[in-house]
PDB file of N, CA and C in Angstrom:
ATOM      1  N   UNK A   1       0.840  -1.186   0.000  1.00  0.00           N
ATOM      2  CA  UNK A   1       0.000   0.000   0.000  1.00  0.00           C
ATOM      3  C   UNK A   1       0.882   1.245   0.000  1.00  0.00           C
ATOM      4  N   UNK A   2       0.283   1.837  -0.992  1.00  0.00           N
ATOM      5  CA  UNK A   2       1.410   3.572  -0.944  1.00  0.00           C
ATOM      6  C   UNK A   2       0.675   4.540  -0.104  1.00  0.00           C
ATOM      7  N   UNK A   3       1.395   4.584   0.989  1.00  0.00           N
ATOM      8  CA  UNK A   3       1.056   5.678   2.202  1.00  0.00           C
ATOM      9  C   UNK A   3       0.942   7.357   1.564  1.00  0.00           C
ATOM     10  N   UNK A   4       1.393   7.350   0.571  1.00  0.00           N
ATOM     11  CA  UNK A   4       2.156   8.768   0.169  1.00  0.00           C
ATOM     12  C   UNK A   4       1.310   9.141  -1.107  1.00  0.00           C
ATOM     13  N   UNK A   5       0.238   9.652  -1.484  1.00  0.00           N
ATOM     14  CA  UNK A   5      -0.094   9.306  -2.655  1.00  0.00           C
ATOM     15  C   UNK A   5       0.623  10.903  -3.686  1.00  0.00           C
ATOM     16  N   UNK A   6       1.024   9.732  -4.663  1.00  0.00           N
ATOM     17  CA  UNK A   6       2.077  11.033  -5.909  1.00  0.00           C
ATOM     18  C   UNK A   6       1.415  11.866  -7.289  1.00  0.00           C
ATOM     19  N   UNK A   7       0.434  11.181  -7.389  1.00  0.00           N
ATOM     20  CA  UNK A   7      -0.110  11.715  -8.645  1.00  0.00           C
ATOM     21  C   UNK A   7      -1.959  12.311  -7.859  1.00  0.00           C
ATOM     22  N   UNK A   8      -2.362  12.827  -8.982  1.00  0.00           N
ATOM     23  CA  UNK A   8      -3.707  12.906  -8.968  1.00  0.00           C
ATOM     24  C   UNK A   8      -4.877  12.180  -9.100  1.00  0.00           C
ATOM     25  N   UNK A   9      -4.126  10.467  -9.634  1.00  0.00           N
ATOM     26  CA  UNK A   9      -5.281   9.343  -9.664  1.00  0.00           C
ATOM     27  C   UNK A   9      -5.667   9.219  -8.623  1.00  0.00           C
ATOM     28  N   UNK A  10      -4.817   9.126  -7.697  1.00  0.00           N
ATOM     29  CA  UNK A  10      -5.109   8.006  -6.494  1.00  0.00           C
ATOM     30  C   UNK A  10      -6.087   9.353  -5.648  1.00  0.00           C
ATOM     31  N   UNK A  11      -6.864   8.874  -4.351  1.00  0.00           N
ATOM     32  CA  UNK A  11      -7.655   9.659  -3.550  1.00  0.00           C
ATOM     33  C   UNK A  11      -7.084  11.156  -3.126  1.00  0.00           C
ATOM     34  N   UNK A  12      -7.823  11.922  -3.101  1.00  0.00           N
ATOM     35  CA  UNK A  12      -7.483  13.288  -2.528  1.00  0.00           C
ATOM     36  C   UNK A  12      -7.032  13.313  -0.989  1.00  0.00           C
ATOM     37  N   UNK A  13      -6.172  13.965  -0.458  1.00  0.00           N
ATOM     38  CA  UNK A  13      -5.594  13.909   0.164  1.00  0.00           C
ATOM     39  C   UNK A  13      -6.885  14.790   1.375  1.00  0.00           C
ATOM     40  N   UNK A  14      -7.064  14.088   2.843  1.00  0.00           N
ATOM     41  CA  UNK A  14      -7.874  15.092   3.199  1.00  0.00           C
ATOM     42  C   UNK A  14      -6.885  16.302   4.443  1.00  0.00           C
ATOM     43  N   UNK A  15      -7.855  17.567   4.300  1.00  0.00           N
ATOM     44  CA  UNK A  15      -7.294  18.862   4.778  1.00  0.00           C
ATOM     45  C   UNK A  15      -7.762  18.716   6.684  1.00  0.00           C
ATOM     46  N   UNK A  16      -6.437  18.562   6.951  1.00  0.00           N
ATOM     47  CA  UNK A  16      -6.952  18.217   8.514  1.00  0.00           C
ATOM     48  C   UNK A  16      -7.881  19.097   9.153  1.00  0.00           C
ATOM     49  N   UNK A  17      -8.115  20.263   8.923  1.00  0.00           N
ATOM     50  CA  UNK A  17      -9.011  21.211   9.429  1.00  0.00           C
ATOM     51  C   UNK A  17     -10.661  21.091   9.203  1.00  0.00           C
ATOM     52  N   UNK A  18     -10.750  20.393   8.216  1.00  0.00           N
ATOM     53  CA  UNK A  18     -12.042  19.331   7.809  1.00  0.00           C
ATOM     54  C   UNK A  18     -12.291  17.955   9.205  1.00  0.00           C
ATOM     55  N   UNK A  19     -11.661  17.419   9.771  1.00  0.00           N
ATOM     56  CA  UNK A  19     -12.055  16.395  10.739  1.00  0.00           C
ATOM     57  C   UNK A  19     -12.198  17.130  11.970  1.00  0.00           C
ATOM     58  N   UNK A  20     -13.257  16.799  12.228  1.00  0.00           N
ATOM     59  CA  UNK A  20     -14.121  16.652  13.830  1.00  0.00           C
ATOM     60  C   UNK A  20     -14.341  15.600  13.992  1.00  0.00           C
ATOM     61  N   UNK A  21     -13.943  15.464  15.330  1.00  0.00           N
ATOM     62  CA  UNK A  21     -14.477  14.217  16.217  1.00  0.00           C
ATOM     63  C   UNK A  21     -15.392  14.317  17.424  1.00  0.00           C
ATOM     64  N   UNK A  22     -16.213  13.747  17.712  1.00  0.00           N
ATOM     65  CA  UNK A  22     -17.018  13.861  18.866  1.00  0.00           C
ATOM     66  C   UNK A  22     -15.965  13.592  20.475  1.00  0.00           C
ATOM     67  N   UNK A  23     -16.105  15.203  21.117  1.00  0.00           N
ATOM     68  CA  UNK A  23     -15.036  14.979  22.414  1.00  0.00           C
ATOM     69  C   UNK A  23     -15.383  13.708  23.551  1.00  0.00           C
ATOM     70  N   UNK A  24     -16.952  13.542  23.140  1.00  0.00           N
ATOM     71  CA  UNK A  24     -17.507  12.876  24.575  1.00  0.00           C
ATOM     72  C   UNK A  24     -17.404  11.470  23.825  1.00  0.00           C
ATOM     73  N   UNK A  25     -17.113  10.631  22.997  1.00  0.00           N
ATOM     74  CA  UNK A  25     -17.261   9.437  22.619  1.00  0.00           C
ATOM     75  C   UNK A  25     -15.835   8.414  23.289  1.00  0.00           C
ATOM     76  N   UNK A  26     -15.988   7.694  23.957  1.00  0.00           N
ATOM     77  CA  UNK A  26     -14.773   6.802  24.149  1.00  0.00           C
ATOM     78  C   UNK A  26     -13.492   7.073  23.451  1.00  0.00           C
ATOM     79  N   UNK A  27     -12.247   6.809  24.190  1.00  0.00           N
ATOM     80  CA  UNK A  27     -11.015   6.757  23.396  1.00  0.00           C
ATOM     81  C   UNK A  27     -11.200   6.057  21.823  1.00  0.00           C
ATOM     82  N   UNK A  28     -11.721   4.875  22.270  1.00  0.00           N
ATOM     83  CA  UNK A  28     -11.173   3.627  20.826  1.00  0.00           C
ATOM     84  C   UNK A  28     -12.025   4.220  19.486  1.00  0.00           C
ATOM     85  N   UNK A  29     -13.362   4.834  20.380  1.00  0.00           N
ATOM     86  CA  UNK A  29     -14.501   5.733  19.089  1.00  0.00           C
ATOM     87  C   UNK A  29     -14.145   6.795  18.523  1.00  0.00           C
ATOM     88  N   UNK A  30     -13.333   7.392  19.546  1.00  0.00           N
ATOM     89  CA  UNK A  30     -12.843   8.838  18.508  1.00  0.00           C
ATOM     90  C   UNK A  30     -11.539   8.599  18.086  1.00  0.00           C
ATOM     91  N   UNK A  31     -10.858   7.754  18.501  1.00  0.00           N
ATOM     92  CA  UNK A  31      -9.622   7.572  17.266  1.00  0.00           C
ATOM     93  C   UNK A  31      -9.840   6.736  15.941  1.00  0.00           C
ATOM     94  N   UNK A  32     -11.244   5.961  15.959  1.00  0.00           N
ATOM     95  CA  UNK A  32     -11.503   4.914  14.883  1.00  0.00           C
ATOM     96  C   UNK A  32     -12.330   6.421  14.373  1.00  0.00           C
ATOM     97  N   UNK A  33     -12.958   7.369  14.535  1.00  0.00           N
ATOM     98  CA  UNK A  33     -13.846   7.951  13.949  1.00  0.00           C
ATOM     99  C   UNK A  33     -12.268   9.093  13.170  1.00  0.00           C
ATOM    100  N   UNK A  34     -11.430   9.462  13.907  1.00  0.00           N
ATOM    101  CA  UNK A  34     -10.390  10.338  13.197  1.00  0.00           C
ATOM    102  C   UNK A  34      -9.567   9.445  12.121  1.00  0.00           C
ATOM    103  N   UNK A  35      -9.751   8.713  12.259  1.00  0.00           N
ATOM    104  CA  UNK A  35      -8.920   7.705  11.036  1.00  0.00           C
ATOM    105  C   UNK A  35     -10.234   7.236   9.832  1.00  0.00           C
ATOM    106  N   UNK A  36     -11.533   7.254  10.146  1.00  0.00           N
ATOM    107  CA  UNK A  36     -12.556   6.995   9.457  1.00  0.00           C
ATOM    108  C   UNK A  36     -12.465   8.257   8.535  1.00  0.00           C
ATOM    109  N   UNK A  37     -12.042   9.741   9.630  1.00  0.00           N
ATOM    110  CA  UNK A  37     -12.252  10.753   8.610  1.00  0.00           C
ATOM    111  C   UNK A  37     -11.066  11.523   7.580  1.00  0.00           C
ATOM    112  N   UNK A  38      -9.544  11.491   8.222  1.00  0.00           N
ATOM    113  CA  UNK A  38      -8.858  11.413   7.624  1.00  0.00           C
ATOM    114  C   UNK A  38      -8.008  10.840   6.536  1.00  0.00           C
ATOM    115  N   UNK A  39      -8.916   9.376   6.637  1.00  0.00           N
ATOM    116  CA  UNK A  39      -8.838   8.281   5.543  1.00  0.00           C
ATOM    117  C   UNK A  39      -7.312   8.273   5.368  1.00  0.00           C
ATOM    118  N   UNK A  40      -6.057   9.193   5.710  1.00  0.00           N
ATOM    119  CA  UNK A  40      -4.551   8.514   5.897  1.00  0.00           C
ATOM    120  C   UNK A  40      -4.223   9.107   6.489  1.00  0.00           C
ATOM    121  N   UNK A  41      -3.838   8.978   8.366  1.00  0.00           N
ATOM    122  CA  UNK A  41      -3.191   9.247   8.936  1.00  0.00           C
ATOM    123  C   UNK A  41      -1.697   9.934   8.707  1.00  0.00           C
ATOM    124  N   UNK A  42      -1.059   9.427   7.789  1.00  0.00           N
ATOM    125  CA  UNK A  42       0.103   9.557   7.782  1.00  0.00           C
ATOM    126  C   UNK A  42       0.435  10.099   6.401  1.00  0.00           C
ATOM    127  N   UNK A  43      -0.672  10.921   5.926  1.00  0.00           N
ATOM    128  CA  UNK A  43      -0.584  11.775   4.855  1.00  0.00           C
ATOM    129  C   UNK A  43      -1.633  12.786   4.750  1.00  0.00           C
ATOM    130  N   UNK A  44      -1.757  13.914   4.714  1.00  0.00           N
ATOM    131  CA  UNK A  44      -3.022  14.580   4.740  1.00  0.00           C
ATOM    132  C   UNK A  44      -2.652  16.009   4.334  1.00  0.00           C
ATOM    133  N   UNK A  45      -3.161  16.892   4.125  1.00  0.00           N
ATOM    134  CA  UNK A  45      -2.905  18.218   4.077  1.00  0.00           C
ATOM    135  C   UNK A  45      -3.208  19.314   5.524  1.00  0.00           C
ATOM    136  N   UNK A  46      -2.631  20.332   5.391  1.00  0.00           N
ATOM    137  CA  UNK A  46      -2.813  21.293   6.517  1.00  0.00           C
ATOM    138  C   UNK A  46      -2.412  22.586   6.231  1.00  0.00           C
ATOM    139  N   UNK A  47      -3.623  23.824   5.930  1.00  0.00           N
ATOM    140  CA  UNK A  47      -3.530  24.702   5.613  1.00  0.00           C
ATOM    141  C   UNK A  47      -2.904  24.953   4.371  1.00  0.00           C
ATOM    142  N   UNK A  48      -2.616  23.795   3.015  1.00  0.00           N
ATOM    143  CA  UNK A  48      -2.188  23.857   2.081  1.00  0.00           C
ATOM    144  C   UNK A  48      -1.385  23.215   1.944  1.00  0.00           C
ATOM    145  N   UNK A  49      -0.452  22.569   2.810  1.00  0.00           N
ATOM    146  CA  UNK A  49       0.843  22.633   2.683  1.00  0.00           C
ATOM    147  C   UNK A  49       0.681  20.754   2.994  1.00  0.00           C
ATOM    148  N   UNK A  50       1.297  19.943   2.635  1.00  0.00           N
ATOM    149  CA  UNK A  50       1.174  18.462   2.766  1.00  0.00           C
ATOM    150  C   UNK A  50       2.155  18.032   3.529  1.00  0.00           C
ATOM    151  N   UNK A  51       1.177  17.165   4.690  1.00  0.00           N
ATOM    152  CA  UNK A  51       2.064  16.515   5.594  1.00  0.00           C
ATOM    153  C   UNK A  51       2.280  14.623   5.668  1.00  0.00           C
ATOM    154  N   UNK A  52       3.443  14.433   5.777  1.00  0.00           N
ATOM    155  CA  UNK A  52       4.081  13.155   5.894  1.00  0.00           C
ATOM    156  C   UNK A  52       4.346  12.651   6.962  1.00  0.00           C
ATOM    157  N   UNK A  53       3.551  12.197   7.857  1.00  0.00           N
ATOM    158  CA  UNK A  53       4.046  11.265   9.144  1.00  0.00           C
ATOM    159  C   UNK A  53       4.884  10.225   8.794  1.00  0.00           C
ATOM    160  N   UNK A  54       5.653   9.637   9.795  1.00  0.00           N
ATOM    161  CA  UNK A  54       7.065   8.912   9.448  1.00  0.00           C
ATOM    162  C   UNK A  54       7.735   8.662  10.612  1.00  0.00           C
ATOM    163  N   UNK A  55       8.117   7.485  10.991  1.00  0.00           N
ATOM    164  CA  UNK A  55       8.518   6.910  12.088  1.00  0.00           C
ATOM    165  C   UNK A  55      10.124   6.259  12.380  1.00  0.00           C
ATOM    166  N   UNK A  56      10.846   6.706  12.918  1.00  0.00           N
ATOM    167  CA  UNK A  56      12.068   6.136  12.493  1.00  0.00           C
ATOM    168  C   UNK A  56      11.949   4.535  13.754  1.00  0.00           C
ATOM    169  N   UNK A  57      12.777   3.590  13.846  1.00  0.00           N
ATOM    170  CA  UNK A  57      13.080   3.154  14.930  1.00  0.00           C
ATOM    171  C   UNK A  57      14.118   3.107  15.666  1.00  0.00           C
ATOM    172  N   UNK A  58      14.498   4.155  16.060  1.00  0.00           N
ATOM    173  CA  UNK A  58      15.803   4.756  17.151  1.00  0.00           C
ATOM    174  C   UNK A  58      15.576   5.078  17.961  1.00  0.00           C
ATOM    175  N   UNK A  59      14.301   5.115  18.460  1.00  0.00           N
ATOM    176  CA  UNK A  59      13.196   5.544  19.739  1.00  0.00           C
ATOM    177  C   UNK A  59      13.366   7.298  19.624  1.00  0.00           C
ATOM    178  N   UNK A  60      13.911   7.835  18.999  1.00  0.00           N
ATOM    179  CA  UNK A  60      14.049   9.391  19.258  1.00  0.00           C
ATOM    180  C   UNK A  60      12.799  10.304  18.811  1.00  0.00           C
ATOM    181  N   UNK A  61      12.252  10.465  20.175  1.00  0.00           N
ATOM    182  CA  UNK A  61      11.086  11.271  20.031  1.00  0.00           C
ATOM    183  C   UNK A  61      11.250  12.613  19.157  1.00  0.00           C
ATOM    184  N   UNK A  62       9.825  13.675  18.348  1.00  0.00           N
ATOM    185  CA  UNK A  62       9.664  14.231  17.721  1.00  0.00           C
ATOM    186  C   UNK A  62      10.191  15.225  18.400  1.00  0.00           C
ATOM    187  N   UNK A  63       9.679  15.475  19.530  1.00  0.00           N
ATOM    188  CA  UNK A  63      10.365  17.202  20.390  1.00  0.00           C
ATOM    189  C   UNK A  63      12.088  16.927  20.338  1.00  0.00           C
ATOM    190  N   UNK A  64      12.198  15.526  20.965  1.00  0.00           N
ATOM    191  CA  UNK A  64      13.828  15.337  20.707  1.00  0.00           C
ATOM    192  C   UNK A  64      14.577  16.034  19.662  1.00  0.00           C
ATOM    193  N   UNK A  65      13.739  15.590  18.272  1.00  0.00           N
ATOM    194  CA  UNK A  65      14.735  15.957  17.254  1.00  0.00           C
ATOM    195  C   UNK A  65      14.359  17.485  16.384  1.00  0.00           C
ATOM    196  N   UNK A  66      13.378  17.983  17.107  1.00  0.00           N
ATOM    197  CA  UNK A  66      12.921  19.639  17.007  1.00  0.00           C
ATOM    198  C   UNK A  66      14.094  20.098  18.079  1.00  0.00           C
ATOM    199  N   UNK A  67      14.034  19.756  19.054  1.00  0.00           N
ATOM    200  CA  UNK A  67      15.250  20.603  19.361  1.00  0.00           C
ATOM    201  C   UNK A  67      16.441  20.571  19.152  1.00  0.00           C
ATOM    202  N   UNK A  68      16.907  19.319  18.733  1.00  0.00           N
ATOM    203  CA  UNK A  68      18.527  19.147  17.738  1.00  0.00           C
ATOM    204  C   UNK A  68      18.122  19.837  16.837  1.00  0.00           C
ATOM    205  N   UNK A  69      17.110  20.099  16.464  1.00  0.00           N
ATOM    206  CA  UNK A  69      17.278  21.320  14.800  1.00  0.00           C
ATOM    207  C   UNK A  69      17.450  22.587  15.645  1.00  0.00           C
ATOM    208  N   UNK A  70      17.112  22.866  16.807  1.00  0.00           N
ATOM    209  CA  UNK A  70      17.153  24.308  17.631  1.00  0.00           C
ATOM    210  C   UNK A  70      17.922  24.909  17.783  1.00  0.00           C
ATOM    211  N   UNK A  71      19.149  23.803  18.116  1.00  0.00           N
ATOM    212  CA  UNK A  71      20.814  24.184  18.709  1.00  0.00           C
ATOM    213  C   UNK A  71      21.031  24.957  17.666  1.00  0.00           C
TER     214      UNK A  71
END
């Protein structure tokens, strides 16, 4: 499965500012309902601009390596 989509065939990418989730619904309901609405987690748009989630396995958290870009 291509996480990343490159051309214009494949599905439109959705604009995170488009998903609402219901605050009062269970944990497991509103994260199955934010993935129901974002249809790819780990690709989506935001304010125009397209975002790529991406996981390394070195355990080095995201703030970790925002602030090695800081120094």
């Amino acid at each position: 499965m291509n996480l990343y989509p490159s051309n214009k065939t494949e599905r439109p990418l959705v604009d995170i500012s488009t998903v609402a989730v219901d605050k009062s619904l269970p944990k497991e309901e509103r994260l199955a309902e934010y993935v129901r609405q974002i249809k790819n987690p780990y690709c989506f748009t935001c304010d125009g601009f397209t975002v790529h989630a991406s996981f390394t396995s070195d355990g080095i958290c995201m703030e970790n390596r925002i602030q090695g870009i800081m120094k």
